[in-house]
Protein backbone atom coordinates (compact mmCIF):
# COMPACT_ATOMS: atom_id res chain seq x y z
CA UNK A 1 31.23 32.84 -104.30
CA UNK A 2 29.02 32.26 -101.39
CA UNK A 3 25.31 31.77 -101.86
CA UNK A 4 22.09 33.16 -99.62
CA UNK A 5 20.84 30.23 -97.22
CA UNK A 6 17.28 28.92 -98.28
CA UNK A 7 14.29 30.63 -96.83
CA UNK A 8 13.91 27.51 -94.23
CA UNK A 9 17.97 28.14 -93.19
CA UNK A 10 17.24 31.88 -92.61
CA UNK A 11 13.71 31.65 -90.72
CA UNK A 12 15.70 29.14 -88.69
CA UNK A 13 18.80 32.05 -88.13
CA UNK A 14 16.13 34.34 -87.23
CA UNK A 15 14.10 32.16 -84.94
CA UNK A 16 17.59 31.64 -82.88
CA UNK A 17 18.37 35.20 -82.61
CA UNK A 18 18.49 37.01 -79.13
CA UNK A 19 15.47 38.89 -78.38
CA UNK A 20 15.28 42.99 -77.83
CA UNK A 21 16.00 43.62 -74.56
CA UNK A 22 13.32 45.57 -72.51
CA UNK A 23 13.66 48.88 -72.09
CA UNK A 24 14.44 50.08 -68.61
CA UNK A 25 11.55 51.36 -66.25
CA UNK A 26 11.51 55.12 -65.26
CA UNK A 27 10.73 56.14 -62.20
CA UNK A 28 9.22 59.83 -62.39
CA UNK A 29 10.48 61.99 -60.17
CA UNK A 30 7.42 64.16 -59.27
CA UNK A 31 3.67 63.57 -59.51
CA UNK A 32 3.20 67.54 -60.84
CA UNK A 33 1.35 68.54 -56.94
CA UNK A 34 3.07 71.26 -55.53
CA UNK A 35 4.73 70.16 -52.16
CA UNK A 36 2.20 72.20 -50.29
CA UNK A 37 -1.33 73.69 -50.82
CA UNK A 38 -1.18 76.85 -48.70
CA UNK A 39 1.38 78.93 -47.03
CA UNK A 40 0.54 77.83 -43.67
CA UNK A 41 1.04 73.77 -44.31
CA UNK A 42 4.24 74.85 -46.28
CA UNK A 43 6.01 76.20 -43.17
CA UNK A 44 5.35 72.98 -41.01
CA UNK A 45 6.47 71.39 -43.38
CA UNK A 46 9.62 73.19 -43.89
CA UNK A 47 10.22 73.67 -40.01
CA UNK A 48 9.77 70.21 -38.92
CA UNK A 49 11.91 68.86 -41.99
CA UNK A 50 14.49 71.39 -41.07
CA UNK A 51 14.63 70.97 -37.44
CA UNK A 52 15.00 66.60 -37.95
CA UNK A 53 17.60 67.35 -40.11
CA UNK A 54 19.49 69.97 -38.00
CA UNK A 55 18.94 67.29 -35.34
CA UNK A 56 20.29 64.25 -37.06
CA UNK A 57 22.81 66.19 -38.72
CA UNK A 58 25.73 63.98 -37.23
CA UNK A 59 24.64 60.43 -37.85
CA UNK A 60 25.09 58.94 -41.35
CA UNK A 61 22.85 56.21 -40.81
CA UNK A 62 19.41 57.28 -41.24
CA UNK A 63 18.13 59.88 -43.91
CA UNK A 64 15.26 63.23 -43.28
CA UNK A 65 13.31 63.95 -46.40
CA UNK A 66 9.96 64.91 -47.95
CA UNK A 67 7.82 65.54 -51.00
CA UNK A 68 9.81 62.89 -52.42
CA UNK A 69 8.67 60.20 -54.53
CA UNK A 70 9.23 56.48 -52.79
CA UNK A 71 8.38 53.47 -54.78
CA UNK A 72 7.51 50.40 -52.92
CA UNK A 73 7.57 47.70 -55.76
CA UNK A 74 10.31 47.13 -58.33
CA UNK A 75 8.95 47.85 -61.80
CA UNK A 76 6.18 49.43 -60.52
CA UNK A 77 6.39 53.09 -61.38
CA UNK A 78 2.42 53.69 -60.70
CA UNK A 79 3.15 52.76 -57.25
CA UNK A 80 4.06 55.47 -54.90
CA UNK A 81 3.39 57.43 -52.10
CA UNK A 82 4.94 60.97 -51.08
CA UNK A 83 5.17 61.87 -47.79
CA UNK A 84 5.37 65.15 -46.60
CA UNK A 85 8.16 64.08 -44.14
CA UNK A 86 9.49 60.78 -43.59
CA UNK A 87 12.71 59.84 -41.43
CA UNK A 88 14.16 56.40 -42.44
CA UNK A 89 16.97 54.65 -40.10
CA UNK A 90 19.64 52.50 -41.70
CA UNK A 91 19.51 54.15 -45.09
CA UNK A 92 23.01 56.57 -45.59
CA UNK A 93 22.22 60.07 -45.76
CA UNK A 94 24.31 61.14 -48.29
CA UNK A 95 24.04 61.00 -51.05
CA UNK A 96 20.48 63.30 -51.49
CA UNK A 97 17.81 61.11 -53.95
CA UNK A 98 16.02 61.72 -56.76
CA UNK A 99 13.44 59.31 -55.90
CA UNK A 100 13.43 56.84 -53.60
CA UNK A 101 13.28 53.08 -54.62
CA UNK A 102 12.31 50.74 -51.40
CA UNK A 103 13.78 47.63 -52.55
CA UNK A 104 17.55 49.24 -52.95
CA UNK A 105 17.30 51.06 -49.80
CA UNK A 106 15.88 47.98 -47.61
CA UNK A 107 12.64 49.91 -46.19
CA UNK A 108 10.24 52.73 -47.16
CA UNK A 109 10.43 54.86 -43.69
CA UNK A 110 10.52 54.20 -40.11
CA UNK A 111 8.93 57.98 -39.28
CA UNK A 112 5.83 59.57 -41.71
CA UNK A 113 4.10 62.94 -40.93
CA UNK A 114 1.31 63.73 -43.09
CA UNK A 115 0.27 67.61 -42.84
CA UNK A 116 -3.29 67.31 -43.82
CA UNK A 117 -5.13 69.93 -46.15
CA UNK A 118 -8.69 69.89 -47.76
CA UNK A 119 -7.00 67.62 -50.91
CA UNK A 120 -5.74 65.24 -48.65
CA UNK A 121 -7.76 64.32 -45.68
CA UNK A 122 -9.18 61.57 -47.78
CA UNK A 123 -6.70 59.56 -48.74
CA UNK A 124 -5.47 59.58 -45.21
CA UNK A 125 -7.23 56.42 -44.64
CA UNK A 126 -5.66 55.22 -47.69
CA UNK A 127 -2.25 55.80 -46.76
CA UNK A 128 -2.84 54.58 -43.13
CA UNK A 129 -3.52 50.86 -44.45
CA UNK A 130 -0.39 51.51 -46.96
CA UNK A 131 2.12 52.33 -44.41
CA UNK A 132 0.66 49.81 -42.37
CA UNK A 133 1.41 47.51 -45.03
CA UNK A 134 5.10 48.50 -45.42
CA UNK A 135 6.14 48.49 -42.09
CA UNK A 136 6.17 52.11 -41.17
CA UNK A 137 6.47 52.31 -37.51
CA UNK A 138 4.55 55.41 -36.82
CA UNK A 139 2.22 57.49 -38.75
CA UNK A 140 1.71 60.68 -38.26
CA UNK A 141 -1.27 63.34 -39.42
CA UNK A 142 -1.47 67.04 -38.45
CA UNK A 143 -3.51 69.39 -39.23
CA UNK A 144 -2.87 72.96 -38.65
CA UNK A 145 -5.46 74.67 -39.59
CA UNK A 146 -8.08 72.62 -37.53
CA UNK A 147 -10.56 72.40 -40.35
CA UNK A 148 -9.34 68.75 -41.75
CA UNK A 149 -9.38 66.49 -38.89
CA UNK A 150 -11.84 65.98 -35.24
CA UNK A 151 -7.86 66.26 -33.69
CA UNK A 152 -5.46 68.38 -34.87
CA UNK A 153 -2.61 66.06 -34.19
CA UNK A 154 -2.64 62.07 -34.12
CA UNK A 155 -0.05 59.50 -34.26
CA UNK A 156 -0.40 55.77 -34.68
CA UNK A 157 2.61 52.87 -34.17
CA UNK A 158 2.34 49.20 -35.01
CA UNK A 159 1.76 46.99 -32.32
CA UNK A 160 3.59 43.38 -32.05
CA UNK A 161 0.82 42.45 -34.59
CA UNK A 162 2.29 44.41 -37.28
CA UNK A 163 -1.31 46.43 -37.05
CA UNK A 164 -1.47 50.14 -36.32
CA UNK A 165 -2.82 51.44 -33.21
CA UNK A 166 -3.57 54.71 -31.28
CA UNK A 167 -0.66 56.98 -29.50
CA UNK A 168 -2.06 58.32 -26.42
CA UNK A 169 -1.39 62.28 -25.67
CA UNK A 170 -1.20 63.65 -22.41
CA UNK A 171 -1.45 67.26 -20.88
CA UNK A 172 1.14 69.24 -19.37
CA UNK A 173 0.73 70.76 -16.49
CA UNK A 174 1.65 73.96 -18.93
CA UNK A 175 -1.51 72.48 -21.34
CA UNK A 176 0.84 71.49 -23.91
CA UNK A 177 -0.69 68.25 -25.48
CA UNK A 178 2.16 65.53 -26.16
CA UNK A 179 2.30 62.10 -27.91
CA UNK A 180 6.06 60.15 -27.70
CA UNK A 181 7.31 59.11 -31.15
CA UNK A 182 9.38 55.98 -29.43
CA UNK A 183 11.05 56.10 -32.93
CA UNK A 184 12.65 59.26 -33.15
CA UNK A 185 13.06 60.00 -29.52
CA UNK A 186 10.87 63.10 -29.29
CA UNK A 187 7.72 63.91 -28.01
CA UNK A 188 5.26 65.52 -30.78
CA UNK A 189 3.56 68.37 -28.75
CA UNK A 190 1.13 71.25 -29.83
CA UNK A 191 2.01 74.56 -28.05
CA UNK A 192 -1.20 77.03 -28.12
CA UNK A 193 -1.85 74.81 -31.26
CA UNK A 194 1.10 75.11 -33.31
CA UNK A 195 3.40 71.71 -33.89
CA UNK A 196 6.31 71.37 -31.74
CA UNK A 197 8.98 68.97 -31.41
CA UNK A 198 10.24 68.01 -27.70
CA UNK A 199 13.42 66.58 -27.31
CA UNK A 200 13.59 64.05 -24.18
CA UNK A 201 17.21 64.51 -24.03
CA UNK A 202 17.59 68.04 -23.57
CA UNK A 203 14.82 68.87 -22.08
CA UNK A 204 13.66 71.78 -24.44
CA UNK A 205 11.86 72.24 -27.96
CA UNK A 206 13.91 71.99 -30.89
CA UNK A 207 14.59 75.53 -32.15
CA UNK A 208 11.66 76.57 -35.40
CA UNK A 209 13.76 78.75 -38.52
CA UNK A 210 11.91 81.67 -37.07
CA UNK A 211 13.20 81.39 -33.56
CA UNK A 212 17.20 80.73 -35.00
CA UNK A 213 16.49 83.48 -36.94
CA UNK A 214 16.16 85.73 -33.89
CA UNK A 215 18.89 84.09 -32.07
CA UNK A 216 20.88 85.11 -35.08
CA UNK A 217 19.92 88.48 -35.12
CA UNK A 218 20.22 88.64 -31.52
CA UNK A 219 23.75 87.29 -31.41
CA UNK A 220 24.98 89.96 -34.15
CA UNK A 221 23.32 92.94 -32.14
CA UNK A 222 25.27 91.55 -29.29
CA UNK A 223 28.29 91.22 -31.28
CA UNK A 224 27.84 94.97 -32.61
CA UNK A 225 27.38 96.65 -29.68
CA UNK A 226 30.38 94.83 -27.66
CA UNK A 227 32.38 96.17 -31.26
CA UNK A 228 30.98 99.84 -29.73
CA UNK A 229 32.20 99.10 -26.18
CA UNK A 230 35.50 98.36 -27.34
CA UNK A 231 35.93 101.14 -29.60
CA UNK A 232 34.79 103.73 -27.16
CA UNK A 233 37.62 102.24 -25.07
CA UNK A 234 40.37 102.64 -27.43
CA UNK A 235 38.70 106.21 -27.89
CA UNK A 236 39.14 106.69 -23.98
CA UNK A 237 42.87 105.34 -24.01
CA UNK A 238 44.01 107.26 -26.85
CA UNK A 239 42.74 110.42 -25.48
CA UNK A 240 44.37 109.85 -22.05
């Protein structure tokens, strides 16, 4: 019949055992701010995250996205920033994130555009030296009401120093105010204040959701009226 080992024999089991493994770090995937803290910073926001997108839509290399959370140190979950837009090249854009984790997707952002409100203008400093940090080529701050910031828009790019310094903005000879984002391609203009983004390509702003909407609307009162003219010519045939 076996026996129990002596006390020394089962310290000595127990001092050989394999220790608890840690438990695995969560990553939360909001801070509990809303995405926005007025109506009127909510639609830039929206608009220029929907018109990257819509303009990026064919290349699977580089992902669009905003209010998300992006953690820049592995098991680090208190340290993380959320842009309000951010454009990131290399990174696939499928599949969509529930956070995003720096050191799996090789960099934090290429592209940031702060829209600054009265809670935020003063960590803007903050998350200049941050991005700076990280390698984010250009940083972006907007303010659209006017009331955050001596200029409404602003843009700063890392020089061959790896430090951040000034975009300069020129006038149209329409007085549109521009600054060229060198990373995305676009020129970042204000049009009687309001943000606009200026493809170099085309030659023409990239369309808001308000002005597709009227295109829309425009295309199907175009499309109902030629369904009229075409009626009214059967009407014509038929009766002859």
């Amino acid at each position: 019949m076996p026996t129990a080992p002596p006390p020394d024999a089962a310290s000595k089991l127990r001092w050989h055992a394999a220790p608890p493994r840690p438990a695995p770090v969560e990553y939360p995937e909001s801070d509990g701010k809303p995405m926005a803290e007025t109506d009127i910073h909510r639609r830039v926001i929206i608009d220029v995250a929907t018109m990257l997108s819509t303009r990026y839509r064919g290349r699977e290399d580089m992902f669009v996205g905003g209010d998300l959370m992006m953690y820049y140190e592995e098991g680090a979950p208190n340290l993380s920033v959320s842009p309000d837009i951010f454009v990131a090249f290399g990174p696939p854009r499928e599949p969509s994130r529930r956070v995003w984790k720096t050191w799996e997707e090789g960099k934090l952002a290429d592209f940031v555009l702060e829209v600054t409100s009265k809670g935020t203008r003063r960590k803007d400093e903050e998350k200049r030296r941050l991005f700076e940090r990280l390698g984010v080529a250009e940083y972006w701050q907007h303010d659209p009401t006017g009331e955050y910031m001596p200029a409404i828009l602003k843009g700063q790019r890392l020089n061959a120093a790896g430090t951040y310094e000034p975009i300069p903005f020129t006038t149209k000879p329409d007085g549109t105010l521009s600054g060229e984002s060198r990373v995305l391609s676009l020129d970042l203009c204000l049009d009687e204040g309001r943000l606009r983004l200026f493809d170099l390509v085309t030659n023409e702003f990239l369309a808001t959701n308000e002005e597709k909407d009227d295109l829309l609307a425009k295309e199907r009162e175009l499309s109902a009226q030629q369904a009229r003219e075409i009626e009214e010519l059967k009407r014509r045939l038929a009766a002859r």
